[in-house]
PDB file of N, CA and C in Angstrom:
ATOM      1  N   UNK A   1       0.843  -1.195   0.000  1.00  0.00           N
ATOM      2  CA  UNK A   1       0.000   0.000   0.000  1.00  0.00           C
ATOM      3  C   UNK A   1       0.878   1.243   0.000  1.00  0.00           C
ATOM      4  N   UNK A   2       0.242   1.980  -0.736  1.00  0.00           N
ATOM      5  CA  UNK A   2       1.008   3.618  -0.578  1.00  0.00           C
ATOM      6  C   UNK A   2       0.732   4.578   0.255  1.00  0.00           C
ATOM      7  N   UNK A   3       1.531   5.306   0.903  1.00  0.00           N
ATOM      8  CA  UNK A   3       0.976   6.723   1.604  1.00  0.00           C
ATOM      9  C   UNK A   3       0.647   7.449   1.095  1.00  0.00           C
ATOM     10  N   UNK A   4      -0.435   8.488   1.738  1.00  0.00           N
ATOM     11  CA  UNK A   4      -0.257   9.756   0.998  1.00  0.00           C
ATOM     12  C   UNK A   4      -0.581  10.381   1.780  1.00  0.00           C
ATOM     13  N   UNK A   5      -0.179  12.154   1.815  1.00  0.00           N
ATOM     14  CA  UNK A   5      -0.476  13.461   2.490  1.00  0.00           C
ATOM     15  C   UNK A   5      -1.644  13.893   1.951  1.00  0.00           C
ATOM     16  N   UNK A   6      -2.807  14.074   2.571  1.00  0.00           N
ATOM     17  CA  UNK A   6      -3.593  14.572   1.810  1.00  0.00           C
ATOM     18  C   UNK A   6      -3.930  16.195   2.749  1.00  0.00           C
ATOM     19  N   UNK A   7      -3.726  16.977   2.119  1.00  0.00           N
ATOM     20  CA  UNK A   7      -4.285  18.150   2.713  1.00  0.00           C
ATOM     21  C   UNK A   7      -5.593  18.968   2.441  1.00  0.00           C
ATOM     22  N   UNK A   8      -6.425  19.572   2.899  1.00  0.00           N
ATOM     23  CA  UNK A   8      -7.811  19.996   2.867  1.00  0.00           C
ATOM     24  C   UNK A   8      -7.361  21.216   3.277  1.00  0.00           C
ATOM     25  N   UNK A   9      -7.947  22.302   2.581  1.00  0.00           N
ATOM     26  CA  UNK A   9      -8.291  23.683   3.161  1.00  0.00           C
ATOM     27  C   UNK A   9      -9.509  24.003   3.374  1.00  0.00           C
ATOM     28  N   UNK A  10      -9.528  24.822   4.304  1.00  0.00           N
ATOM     29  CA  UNK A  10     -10.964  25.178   4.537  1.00  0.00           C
ATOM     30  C   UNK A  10     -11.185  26.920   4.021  1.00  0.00           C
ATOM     31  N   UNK A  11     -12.495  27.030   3.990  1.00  0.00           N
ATOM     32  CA  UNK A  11     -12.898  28.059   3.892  1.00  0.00           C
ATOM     33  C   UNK A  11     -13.716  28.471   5.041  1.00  0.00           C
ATOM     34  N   UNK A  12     -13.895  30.054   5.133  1.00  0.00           N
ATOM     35  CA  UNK A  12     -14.771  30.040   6.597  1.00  0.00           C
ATOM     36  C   UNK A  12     -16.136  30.343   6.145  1.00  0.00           C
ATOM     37  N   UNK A  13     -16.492  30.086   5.002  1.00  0.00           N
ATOM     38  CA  UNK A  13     -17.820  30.326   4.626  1.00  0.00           C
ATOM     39  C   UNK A  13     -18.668  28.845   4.605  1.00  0.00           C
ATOM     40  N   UNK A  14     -18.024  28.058   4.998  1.00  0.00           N
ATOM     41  CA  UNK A  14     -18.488  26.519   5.105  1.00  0.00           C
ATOM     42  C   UNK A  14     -18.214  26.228   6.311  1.00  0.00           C
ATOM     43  N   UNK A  15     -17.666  26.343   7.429  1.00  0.00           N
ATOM     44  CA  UNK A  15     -17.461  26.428   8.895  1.00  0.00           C
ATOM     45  C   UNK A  15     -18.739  25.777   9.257  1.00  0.00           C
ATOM     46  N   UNK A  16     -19.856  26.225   9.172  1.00  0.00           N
ATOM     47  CA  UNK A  16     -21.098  25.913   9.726  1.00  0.00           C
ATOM     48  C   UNK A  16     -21.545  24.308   9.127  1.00  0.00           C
ATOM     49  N   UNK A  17     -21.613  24.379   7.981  1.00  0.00           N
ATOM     50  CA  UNK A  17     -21.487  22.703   7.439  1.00  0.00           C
ATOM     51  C   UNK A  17     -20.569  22.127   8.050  1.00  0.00           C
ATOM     52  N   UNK A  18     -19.543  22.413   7.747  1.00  0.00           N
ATOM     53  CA  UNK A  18     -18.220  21.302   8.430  1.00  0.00           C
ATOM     54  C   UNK A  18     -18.947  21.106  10.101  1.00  0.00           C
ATOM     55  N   UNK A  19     -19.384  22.028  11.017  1.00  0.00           N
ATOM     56  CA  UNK A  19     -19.125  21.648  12.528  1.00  0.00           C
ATOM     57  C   UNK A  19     -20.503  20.724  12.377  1.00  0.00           C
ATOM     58  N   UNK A  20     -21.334  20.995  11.455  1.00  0.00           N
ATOM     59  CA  UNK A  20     -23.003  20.081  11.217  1.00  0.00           C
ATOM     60  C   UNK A  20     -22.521  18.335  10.980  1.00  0.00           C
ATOM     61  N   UNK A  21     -21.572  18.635  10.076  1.00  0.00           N
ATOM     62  CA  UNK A  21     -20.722  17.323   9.743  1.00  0.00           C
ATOM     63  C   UNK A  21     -20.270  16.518  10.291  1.00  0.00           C
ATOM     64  N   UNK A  22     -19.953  17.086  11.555  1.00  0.00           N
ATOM     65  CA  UNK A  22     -17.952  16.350  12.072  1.00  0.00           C
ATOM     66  C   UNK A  22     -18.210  15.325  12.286  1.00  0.00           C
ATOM     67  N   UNK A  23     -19.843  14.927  12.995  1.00  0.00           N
ATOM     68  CA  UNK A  23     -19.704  13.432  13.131  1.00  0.00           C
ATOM     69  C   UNK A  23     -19.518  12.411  12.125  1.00  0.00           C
ATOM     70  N   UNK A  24     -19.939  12.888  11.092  1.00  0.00           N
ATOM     71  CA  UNK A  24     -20.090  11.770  10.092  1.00  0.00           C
ATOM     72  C   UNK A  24     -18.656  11.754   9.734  1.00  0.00           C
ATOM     73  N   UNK A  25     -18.251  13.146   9.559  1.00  0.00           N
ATOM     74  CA  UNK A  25     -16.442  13.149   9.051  1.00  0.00           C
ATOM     75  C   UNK A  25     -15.940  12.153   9.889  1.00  0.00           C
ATOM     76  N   UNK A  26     -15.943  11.916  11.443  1.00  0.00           N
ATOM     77  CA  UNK A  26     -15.431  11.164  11.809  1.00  0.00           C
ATOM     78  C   UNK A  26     -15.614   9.608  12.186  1.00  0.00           C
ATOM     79  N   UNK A  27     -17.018   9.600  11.627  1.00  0.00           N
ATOM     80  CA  UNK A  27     -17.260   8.121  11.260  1.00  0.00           C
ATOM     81  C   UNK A  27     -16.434   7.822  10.299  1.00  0.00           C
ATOM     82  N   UNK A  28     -16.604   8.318   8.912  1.00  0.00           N
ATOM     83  CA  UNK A  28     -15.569   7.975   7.944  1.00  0.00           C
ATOM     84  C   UNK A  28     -14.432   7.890   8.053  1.00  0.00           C
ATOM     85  N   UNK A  29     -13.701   8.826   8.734  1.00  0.00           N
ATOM     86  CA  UNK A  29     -12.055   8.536   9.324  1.00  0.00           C
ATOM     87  C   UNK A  29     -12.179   7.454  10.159  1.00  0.00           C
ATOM     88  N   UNK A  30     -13.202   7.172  11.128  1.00  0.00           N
ATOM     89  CA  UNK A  30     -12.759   5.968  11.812  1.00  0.00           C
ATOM     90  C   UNK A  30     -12.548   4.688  11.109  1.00  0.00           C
ATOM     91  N   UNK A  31     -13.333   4.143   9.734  1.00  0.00           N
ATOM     92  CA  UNK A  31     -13.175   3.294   8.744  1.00  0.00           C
ATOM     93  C   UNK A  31     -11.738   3.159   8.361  1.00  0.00           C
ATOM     94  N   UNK A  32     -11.048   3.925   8.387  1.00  0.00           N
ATOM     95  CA  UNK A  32      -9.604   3.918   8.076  1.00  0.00           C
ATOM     96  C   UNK A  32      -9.067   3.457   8.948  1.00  0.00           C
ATOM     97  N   UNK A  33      -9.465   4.066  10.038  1.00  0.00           N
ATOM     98  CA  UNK A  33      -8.426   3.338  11.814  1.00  0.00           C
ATOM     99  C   UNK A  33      -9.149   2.121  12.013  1.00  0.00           C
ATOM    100  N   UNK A  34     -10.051   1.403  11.707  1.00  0.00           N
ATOM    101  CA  UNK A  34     -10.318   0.183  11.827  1.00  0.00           C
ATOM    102  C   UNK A  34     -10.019  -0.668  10.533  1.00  0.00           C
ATOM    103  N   UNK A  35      -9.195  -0.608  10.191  1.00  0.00           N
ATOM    104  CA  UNK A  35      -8.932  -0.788   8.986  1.00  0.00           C
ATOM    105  C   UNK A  35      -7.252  -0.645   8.737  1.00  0.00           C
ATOM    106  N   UNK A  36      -6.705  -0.143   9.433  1.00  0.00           N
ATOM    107  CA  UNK A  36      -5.356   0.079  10.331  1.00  0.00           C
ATOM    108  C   UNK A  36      -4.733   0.897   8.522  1.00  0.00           C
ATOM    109  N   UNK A  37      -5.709   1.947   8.323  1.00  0.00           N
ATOM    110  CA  UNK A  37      -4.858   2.661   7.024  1.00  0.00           C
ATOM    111  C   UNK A  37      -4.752   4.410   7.358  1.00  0.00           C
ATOM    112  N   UNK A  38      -5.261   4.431   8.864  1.00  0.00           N
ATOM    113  CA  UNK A  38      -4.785   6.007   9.189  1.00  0.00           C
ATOM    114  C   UNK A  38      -3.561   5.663   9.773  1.00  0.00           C
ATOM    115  N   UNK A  39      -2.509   6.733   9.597  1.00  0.00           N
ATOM    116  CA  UNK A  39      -1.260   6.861  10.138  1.00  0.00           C
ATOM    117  C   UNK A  39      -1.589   8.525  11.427  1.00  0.00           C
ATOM    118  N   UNK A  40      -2.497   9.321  10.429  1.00  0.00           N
ATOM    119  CA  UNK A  40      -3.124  10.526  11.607  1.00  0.00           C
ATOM    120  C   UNK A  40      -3.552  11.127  10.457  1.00  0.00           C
ATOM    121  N   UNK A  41      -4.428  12.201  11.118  1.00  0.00           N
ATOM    122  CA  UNK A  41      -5.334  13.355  10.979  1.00  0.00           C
ATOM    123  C   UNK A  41      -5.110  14.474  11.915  1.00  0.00           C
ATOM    124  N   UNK A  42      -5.675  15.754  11.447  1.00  0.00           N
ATOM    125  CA  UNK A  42      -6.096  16.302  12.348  1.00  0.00           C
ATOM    126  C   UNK A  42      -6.381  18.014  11.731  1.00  0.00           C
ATOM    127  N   UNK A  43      -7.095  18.793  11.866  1.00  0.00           N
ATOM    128  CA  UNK A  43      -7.219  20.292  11.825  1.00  0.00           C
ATOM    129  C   UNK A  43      -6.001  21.076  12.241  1.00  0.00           C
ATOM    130  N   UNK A  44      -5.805  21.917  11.177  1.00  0.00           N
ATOM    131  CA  UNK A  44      -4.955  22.647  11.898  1.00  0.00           C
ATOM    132  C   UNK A  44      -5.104  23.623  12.506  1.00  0.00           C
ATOM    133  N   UNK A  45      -4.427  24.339  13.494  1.00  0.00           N
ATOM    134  CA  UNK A  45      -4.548  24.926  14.697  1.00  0.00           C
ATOM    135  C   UNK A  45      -5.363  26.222  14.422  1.00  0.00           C
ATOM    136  N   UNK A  46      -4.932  26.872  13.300  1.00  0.00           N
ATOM    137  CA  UNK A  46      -5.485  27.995  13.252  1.00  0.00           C
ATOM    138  C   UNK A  46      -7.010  27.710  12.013  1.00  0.00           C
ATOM    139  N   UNK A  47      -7.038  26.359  12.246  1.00  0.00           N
ATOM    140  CA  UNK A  47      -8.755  25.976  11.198  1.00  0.00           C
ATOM    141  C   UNK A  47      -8.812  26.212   9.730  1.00  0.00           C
ATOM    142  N   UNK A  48      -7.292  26.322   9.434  1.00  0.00           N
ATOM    143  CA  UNK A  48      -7.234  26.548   7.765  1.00  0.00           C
ATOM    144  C   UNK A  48      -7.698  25.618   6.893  1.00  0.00           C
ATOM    145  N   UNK A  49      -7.722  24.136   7.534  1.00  0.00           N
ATOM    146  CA  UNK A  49      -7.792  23.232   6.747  1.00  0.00           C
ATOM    147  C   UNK A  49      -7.234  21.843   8.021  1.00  0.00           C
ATOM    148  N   UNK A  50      -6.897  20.862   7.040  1.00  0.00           N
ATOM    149  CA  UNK A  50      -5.981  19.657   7.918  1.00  0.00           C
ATOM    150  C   UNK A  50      -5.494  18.772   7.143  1.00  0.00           C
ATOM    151  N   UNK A  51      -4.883  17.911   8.394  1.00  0.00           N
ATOM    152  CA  UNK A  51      -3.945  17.157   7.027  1.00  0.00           C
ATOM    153  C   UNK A  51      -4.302  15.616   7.341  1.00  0.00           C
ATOM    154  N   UNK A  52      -4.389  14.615   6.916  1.00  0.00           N
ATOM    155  CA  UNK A  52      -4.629  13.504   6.888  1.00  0.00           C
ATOM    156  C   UNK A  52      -3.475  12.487   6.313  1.00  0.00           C
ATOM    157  N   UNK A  53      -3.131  11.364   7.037  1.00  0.00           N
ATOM    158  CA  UNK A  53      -2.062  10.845   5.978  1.00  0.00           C
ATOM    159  C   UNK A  53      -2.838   9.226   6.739  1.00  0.00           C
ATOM    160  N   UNK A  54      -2.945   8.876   4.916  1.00  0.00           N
ATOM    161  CA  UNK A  54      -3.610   7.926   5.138  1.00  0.00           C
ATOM    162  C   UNK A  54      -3.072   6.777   3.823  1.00  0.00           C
ATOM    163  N   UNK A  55      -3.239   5.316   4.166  1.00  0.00           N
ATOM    164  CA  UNK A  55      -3.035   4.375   2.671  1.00  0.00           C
ATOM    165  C   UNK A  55      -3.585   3.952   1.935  1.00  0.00           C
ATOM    166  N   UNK A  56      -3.542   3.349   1.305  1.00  0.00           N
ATOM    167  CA  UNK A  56      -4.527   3.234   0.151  1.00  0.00           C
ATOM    168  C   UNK A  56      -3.486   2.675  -1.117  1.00  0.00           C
ATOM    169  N   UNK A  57      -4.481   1.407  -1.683  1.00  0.00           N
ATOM    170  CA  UNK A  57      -3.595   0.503  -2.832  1.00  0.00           C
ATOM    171  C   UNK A  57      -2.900   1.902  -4.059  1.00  0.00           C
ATOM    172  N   UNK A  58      -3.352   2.930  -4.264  1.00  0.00           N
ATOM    173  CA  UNK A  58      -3.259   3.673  -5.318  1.00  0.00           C
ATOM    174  C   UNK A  58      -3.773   5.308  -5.266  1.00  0.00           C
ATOM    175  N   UNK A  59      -3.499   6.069  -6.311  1.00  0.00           N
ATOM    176  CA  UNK A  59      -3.653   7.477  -5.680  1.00  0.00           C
ATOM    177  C   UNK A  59      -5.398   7.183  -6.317  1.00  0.00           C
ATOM    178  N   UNK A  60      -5.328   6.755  -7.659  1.00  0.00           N
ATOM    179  CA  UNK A  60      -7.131   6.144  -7.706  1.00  0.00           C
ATOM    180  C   UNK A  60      -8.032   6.556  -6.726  1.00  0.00           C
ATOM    181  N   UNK A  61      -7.708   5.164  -5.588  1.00  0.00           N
ATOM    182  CA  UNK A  61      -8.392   4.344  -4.720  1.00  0.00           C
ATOM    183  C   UNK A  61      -8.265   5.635  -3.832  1.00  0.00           C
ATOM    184  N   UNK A  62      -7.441   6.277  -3.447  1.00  0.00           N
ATOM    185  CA  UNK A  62      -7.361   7.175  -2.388  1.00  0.00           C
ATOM    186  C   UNK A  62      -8.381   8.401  -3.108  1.00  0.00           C
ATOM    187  N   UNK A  63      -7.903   8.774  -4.027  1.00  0.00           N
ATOM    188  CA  UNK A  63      -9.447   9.934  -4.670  1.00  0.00           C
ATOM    189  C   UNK A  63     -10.536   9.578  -4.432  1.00  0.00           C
ATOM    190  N   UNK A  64     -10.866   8.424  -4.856  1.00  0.00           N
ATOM    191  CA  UNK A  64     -12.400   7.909  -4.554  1.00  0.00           C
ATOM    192  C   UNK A  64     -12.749   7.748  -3.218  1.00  0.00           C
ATOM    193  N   UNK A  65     -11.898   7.346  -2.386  1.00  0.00           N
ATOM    194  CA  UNK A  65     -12.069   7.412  -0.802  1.00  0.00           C
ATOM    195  C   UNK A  65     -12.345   8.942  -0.530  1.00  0.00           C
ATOM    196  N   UNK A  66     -11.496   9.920  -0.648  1.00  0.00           N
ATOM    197  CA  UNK A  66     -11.856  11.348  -0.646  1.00  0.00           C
ATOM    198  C   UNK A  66     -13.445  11.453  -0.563  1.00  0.00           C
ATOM    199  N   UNK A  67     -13.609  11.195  -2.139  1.00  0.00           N
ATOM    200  CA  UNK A  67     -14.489  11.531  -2.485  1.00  0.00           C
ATOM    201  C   UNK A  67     -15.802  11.524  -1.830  1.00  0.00           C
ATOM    202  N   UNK A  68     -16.093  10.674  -1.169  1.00  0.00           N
ATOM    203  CA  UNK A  68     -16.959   9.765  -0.253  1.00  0.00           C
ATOM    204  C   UNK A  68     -16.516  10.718   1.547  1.00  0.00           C
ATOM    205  N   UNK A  69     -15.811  10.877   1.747  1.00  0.00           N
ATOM    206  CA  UNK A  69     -15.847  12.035   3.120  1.00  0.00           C
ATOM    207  C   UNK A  69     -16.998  12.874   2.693  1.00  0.00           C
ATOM    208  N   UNK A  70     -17.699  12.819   4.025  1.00  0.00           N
ATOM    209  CA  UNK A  70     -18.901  13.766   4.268  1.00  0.00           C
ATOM    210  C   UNK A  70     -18.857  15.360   3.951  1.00  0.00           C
ATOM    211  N   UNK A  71     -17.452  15.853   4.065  1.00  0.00           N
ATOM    212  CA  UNK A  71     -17.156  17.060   3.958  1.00  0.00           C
ATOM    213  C   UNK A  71     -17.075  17.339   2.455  1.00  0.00           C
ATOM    214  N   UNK A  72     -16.456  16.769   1.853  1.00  0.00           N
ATOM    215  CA  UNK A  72     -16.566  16.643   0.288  1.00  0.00           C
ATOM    216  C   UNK A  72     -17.661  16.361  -0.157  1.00  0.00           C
ATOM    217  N   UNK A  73     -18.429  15.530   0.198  1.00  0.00           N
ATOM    218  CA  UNK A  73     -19.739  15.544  -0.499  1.00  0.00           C
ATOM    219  C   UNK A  73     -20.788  16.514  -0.700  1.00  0.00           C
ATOM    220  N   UNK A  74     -20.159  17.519   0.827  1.00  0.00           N
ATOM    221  CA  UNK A  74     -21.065  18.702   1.089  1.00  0.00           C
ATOM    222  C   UNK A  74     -20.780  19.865   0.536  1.00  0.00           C
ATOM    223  N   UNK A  75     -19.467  19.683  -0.512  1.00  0.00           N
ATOM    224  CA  UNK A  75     -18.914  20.726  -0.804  1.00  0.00           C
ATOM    225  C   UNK A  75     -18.206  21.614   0.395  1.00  0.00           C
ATOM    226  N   UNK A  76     -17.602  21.309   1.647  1.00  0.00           N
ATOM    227  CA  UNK A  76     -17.293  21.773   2.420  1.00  0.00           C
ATOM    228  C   UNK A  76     -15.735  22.028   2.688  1.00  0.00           C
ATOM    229  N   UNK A  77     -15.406  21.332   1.549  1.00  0.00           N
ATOM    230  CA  UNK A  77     -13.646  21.506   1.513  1.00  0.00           C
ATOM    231  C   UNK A  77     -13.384  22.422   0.330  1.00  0.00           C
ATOM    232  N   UNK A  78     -12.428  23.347   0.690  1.00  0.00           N
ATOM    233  CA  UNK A  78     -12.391  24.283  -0.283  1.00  0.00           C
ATOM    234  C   UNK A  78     -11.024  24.153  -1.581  1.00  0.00           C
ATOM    235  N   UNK A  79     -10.400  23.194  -0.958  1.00  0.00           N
ATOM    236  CA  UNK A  79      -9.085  22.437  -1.657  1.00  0.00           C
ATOM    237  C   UNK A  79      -8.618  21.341  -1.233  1.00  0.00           C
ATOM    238  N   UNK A  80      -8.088  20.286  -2.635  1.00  0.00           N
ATOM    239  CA  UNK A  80      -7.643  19.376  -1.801  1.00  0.00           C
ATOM    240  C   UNK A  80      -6.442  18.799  -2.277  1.00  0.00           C
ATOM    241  N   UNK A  81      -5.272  18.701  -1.596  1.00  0.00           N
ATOM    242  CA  UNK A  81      -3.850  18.062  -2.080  1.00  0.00           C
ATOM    243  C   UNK A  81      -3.697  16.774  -1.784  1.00  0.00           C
ATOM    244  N   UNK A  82      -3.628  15.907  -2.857  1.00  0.00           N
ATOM    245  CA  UNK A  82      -3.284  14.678  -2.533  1.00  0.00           C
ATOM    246  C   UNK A  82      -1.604  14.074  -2.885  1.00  0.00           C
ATOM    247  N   UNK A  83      -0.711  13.763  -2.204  1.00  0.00           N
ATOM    248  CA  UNK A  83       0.769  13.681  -2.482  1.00  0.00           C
ATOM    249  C   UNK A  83       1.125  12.457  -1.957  1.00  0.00           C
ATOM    250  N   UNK A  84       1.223  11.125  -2.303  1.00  0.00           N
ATOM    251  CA  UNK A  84       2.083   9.975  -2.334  1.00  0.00           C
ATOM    252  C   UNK A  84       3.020  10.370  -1.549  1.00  0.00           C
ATOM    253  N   UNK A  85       3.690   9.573  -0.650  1.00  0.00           N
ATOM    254  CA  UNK A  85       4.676  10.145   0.489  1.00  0.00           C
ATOM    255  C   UNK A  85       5.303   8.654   0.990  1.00  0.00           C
ATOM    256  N   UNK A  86       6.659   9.327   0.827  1.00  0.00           N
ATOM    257  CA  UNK A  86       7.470   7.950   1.936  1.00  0.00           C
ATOM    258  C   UNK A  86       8.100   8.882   2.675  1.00  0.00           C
ATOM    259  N   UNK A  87       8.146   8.215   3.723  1.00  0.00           N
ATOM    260  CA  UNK A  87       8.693   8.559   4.937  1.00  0.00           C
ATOM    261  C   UNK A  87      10.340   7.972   5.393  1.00  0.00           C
ATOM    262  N   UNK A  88      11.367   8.706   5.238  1.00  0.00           N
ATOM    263  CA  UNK A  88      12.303   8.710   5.227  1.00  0.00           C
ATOM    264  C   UNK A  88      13.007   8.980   6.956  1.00  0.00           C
ATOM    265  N   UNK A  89      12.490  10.025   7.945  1.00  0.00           N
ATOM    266  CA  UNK A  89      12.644   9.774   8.988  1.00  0.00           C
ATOM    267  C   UNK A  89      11.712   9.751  10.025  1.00  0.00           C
ATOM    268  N   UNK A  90      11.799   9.276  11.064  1.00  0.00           N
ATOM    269  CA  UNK A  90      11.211   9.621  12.089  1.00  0.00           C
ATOM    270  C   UNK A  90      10.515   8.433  12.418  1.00  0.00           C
ATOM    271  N   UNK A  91       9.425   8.091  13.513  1.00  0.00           N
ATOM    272  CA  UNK A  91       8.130   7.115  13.603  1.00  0.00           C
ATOM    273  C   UNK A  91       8.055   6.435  12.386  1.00  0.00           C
ATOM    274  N   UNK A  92       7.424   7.105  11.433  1.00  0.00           N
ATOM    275  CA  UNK A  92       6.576   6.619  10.159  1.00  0.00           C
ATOM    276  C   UNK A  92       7.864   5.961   9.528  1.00  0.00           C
ATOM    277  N   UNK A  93       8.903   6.162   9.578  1.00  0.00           N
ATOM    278  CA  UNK A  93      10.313   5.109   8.975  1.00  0.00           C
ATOM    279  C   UNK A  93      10.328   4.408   9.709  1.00  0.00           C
ATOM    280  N   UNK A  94       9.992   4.125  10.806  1.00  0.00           N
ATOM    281  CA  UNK A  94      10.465   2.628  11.647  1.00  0.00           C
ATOM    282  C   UNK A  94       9.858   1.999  11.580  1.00  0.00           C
ATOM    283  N   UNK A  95       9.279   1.529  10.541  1.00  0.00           N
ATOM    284  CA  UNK A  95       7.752   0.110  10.143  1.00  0.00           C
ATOM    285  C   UNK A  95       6.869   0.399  11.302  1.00  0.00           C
ATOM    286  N   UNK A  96       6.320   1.995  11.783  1.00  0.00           N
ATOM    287  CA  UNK A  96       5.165   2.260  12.336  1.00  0.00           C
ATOM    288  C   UNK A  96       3.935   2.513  11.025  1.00  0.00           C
ATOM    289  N   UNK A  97       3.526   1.416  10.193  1.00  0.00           N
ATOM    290  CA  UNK A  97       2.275   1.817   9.053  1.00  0.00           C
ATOM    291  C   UNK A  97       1.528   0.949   9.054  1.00  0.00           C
ATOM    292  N   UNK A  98       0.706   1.552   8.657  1.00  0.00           N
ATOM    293  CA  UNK A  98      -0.593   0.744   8.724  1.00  0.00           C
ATOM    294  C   UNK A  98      -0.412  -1.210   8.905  1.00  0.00           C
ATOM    295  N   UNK A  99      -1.410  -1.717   9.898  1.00  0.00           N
ATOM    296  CA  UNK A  99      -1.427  -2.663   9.594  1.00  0.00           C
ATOM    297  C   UNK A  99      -2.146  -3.528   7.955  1.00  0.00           C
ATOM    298  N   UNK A 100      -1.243  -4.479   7.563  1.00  0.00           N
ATOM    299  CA  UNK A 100      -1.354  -5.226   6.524  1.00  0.00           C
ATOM    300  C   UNK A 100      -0.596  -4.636   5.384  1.00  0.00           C
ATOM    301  N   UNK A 101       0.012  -3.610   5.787  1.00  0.00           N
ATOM    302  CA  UNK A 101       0.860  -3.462   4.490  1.00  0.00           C
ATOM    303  C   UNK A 101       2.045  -4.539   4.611  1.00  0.00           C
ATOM    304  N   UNK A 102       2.392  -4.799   5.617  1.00  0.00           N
ATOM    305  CA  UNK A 102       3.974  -5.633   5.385  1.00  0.00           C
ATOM    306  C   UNK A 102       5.178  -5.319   5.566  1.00  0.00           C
ATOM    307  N   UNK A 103       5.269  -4.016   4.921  1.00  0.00           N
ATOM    308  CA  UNK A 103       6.318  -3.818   4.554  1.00  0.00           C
ATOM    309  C   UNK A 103       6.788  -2.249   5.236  1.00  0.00           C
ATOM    310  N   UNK A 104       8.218  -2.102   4.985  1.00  0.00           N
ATOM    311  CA  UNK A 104       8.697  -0.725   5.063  1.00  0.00           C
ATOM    312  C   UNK A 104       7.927   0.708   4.269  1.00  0.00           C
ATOM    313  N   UNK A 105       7.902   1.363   4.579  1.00  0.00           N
ATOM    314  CA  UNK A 105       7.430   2.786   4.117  1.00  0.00           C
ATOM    315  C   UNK A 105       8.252   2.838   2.670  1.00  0.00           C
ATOM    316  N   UNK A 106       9.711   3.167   3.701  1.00  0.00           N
ATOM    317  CA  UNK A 106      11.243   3.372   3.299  1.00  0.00           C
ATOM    318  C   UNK A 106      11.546   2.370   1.558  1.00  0.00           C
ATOM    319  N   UNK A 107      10.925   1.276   1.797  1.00  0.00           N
ATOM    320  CA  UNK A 107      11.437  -0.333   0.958  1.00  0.00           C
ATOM    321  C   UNK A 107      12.004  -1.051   1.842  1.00  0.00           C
ATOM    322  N   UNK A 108      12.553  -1.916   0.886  1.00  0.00           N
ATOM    323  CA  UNK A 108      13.644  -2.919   1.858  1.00  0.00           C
ATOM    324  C   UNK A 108      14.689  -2.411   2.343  1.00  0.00           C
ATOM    325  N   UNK A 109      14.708  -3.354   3.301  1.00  0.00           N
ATOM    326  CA  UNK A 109      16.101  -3.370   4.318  1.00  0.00           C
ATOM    327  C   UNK A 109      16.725  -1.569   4.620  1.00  0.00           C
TER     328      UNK A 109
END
């Protein structure tokens, strides 16, 4: 499986949808953590947006997952970056990823 960064911006003219949302937003993120393909999430501090890094067989499969978040459906995301990512240091390099991938972030050895 591949990583990816996905980033969301927000707008503050959708604020009110998004907080109508959050539960469902976070039903759908929980599908990922039971599913052992979140690595994290979260808003950023000053509510610009957030970042999600999550796996997924393909950048495909990861769009269409997008796609399907409650916030997106509502039109409530005002941008969205999706970026394939290996992780070279830190946690996420020490075979901390998702369960069932197998393997290194990094590759082999």
């Amino acid at each position: 499986m591949a990583i990816f960064a996905v980033t969301y911006s927000y707008g503050p003219e959708k604020a009110e949808t998004r907080a109508e949302l959050l539960d469902q937003h976070r039903g759908w993120l929980r599908r990922f953590d039971e599913e052992g393909r979140i690595l994290g999430a979260g808003v950023f501090a000053d509510k610009s947006g957030a970042l999600l890094v999550l796996s997924a067989a393909s950048l495909e499969e990861m769009e269409d997952e997008l796609a399907k978040d409650p916030f997106a459906e509502a039109g409530a995301i005002h941008g969205t970056v999706v970026t394939e990512w290996t992780p070279n240091w830190g946690a996420f390099s020490q075979g901390l990823v998702p369960e069932g991938n197998g393997q290194s972030p990094c590759g082999p050895g």
